[in-house]
Protein backbone atom coordinates (compact mmCIF):
# COMPACT_ATOMS: atom_id res chain seq x y z
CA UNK A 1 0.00 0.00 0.00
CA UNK A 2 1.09 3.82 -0.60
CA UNK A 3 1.52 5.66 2.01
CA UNK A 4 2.13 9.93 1.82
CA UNK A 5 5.03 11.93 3.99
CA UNK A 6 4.11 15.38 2.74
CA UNK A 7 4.62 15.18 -0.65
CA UNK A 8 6.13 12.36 -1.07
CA UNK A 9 4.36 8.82 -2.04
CA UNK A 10 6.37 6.11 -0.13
CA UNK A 11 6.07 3.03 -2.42
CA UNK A 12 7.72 0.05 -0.55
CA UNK A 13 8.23 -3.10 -1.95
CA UNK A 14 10.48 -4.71 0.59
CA UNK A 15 9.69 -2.26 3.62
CA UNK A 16 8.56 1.13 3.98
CA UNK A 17 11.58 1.34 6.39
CA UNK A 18 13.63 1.09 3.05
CA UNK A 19 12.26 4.30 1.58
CA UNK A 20 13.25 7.67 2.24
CA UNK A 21 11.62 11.07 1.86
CA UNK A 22 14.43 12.64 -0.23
CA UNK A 23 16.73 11.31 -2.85
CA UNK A 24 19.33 9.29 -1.77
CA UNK A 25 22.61 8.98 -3.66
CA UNK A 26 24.94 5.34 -2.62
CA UNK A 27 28.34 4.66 -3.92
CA UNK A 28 28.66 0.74 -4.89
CA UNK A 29 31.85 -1.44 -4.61
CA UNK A 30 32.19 -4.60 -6.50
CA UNK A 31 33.70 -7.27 -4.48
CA UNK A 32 36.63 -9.97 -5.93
CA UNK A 33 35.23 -13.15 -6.07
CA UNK A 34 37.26 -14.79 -3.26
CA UNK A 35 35.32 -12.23 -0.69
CA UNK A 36 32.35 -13.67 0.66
CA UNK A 37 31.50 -15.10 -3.33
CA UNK A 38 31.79 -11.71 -4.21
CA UNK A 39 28.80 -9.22 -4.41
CA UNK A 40 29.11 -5.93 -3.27
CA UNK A 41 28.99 -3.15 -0.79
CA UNK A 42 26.74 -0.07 -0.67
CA UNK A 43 27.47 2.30 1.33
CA UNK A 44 25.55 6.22 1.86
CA UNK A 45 27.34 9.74 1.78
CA UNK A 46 28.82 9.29 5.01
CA UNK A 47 30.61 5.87 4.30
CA UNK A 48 28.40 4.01 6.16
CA UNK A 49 27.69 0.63 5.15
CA UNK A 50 23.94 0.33 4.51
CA UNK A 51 23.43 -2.99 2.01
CA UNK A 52 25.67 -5.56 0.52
CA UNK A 53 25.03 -8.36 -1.24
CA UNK A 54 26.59 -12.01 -1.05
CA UNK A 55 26.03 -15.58 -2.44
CA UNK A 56 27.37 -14.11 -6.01
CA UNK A 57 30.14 -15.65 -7.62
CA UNK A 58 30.29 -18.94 -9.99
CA UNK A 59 29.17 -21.89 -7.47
CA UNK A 60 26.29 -19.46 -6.67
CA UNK A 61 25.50 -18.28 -9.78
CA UNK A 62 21.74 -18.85 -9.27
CA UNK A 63 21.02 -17.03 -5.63
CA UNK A 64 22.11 -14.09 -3.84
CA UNK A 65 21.17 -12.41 -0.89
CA UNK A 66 20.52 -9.05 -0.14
CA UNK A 67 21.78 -7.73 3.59
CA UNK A 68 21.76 -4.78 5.64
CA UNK A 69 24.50 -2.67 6.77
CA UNK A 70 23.77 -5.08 9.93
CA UNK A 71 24.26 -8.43 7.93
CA UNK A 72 20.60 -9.24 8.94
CA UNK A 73 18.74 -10.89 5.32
CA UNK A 74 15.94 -8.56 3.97
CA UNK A 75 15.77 -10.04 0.32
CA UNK A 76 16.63 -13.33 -1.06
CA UNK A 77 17.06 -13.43 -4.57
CA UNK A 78 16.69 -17.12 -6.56
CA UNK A 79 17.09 -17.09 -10.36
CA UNK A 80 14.16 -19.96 -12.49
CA UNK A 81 16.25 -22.03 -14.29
CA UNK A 82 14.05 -24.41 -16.78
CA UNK A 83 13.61 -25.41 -20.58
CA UNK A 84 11.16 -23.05 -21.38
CA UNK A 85 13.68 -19.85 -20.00
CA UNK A 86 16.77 -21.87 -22.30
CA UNK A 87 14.35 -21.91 -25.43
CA UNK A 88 13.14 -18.73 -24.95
CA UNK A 89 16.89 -16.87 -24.60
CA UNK A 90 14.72 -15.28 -21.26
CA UNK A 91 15.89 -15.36 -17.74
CA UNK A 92 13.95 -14.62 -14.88
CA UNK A 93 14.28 -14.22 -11.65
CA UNK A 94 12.11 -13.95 -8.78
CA UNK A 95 12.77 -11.96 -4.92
CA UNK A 96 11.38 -13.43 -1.78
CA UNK A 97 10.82 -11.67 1.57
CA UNK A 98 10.68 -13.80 4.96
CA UNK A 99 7.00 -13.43 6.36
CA UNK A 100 6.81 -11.88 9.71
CA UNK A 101 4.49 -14.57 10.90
CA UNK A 102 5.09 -17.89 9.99
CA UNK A 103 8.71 -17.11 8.72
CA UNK A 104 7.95 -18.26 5.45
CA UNK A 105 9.65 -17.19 1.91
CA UNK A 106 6.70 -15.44 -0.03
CA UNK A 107 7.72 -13.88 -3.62
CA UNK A 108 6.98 -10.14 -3.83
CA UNK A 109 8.81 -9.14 -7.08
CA UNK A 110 10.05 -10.87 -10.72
CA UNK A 111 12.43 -9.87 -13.12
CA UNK A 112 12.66 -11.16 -16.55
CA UNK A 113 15.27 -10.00 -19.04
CA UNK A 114 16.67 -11.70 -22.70
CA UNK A 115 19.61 -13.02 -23.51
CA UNK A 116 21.52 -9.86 -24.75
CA UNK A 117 18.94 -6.86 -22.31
CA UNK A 118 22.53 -6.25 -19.78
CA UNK A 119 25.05 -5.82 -22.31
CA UNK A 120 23.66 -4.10 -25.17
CA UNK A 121 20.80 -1.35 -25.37
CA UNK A 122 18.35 -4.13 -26.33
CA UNK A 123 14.66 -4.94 -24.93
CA UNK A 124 14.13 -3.02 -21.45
CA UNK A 125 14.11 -5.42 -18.38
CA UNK A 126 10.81 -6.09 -17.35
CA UNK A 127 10.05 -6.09 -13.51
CA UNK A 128 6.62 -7.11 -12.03
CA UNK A 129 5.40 -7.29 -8.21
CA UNK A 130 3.44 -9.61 -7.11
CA UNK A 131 0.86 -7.47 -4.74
CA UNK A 132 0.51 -4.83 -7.40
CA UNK A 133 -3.09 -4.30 -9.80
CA UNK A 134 -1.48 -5.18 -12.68
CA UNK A 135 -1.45 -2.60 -15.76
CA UNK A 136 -1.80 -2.88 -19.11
CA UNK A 137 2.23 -3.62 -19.90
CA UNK A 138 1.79 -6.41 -17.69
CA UNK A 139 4.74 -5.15 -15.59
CA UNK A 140 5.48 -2.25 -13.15
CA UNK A 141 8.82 -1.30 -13.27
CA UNK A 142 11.39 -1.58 -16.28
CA UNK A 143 15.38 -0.80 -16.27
CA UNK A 144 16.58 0.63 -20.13
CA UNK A 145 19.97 0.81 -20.23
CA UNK A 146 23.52 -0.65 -20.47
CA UNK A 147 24.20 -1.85 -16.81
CA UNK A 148 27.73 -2.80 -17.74
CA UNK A 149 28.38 0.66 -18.41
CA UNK A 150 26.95 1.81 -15.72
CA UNK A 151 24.62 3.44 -17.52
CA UNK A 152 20.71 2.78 -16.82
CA UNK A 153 17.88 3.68 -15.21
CA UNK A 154 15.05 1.73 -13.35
CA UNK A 155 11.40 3.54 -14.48
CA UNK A 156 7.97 2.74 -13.26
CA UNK A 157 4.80 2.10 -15.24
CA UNK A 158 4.40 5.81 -15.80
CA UNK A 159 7.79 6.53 -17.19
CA UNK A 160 8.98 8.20 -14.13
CA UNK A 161 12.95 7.15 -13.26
CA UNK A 162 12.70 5.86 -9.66
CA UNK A 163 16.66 5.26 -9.54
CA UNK A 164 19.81 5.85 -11.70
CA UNK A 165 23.05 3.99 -12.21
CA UNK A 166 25.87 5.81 -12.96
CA UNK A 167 29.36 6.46 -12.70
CA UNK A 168 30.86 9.56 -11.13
CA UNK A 169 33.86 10.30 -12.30
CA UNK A 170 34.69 12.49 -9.19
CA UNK A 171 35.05 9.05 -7.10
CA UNK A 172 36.27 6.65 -9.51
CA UNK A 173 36.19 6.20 -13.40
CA UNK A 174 36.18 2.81 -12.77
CA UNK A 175 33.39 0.18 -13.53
CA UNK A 176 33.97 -1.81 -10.26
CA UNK A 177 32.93 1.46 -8.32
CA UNK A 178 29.78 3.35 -9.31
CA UNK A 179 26.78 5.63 -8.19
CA UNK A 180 23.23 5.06 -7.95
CA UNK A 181 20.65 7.89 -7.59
CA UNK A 182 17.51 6.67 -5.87
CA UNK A 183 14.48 9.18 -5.27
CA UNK A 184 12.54 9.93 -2.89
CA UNK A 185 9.71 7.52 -1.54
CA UNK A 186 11.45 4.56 -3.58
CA UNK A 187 11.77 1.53 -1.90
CA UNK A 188 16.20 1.39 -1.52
CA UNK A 189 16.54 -2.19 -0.88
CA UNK A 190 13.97 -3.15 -3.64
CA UNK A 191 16.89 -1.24 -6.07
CA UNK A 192 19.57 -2.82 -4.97
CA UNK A 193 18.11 -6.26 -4.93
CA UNK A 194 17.29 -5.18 -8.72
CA UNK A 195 21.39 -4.54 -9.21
CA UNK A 196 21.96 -7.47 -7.74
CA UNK A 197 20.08 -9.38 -10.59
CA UNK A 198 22.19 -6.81 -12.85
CA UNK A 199 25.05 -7.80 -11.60
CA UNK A 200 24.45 -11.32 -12.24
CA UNK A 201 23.45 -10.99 -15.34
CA UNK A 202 26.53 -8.72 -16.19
CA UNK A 203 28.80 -11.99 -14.72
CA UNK A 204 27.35 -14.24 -16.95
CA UNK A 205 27.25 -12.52 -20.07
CA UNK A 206 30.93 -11.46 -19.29
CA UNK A 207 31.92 -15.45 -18.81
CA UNK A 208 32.96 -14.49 -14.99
């Protein structure tokens, strides 16, 4: 559900304690694969660890978790691997969330992308949640881009960019450290579990 703080819809996805009421900018460090399977960190303006993400690497190449700046889990991501996703050059993958009750994985988002949508300025990558009233387009965010440039965008069903991948060439003109812009009311950890799939995606089609 939507809440308002002033003028500012808080959309969460994950958590409403994920969302702020002005946008945030994170810097993002790629890990080496013999940390912790790789991943990375995030941390805010004042170099404070706030998410990082684990379980990458290539004996994990089908998982990853998403952390706080505490280590605690908040979003476990598990990629559908299956004949129809091989014959149709698609991959999807889906995010689950531990229910507060019975402690049980429930799915609250998908993301389904071709073979070529991380590399190359091809078809957008298509994100749906699971709670939402679906739309027309049949999905309610999308992320157009090149996210191995560091160079994309994550937009919602109205075209209006929620966050922003980039890199800042006053830190590091590097690929392995970048930016990401995320406004205000967007759910944070919902973005970063979506560069997380990225970043997975960017592994494979790079051979790592």
């Amino acid at each position: 559900m939507n809440g308002n703080s002033g003028s500012v819809i808080i959309r969460p996805v994950v958590s409403k304690q994920f969302c702020s009421t002005s946008q945030t900018q994170f810097i993002v460090r790629k890990r080496p694969c013999a940390v912790n399977g790789g991943g990375f960190v995030v941390t805010n303006c004042g170099g404070n660890e706030v998410f990082r993400v684990e379980g990458c690497g290539p004996l994990l190449k089908n998982e990853a978790v998403l952390k706080d700046g505490e280590g605690n889990s908040i979003l476990s991501l598990k990629r559908k691997v299956g004949l129809v996703e091989v014959l149709c050059f698609r991959t999807k993958w889906k995010g689950f969330v531990k229910d507060e009750i019975d402690e049980q994985e429930k799915p609250i988002l998908k993301v389904t992308a071709s073979a070529v949508s991380c590399c190359y300025k091809g078809d957008p990558i298509k994100v749906s949640l699971t709670n939402s009233e679906k739309n027309k387009r049949g999905w309610d965010y999308k992320i157009v881009g090149t996210f191995t440039e560091r160079s994309c965008g994550v937009y919602d069903h109205s075209g209006a960019i929620a966050a922003e991948v980039f890199v800042n060439t006053a830190i590091a003109d590097v690929k392995d450290i970048y930016s990401v812009a995320v406004r205000a009311g967007v759910d944070q950890a919902f973005v970063f579990g979506l560069i997380a799939v990225l970043d997975k995606l960017s592994e494979e089609d790079n051979g790592y």
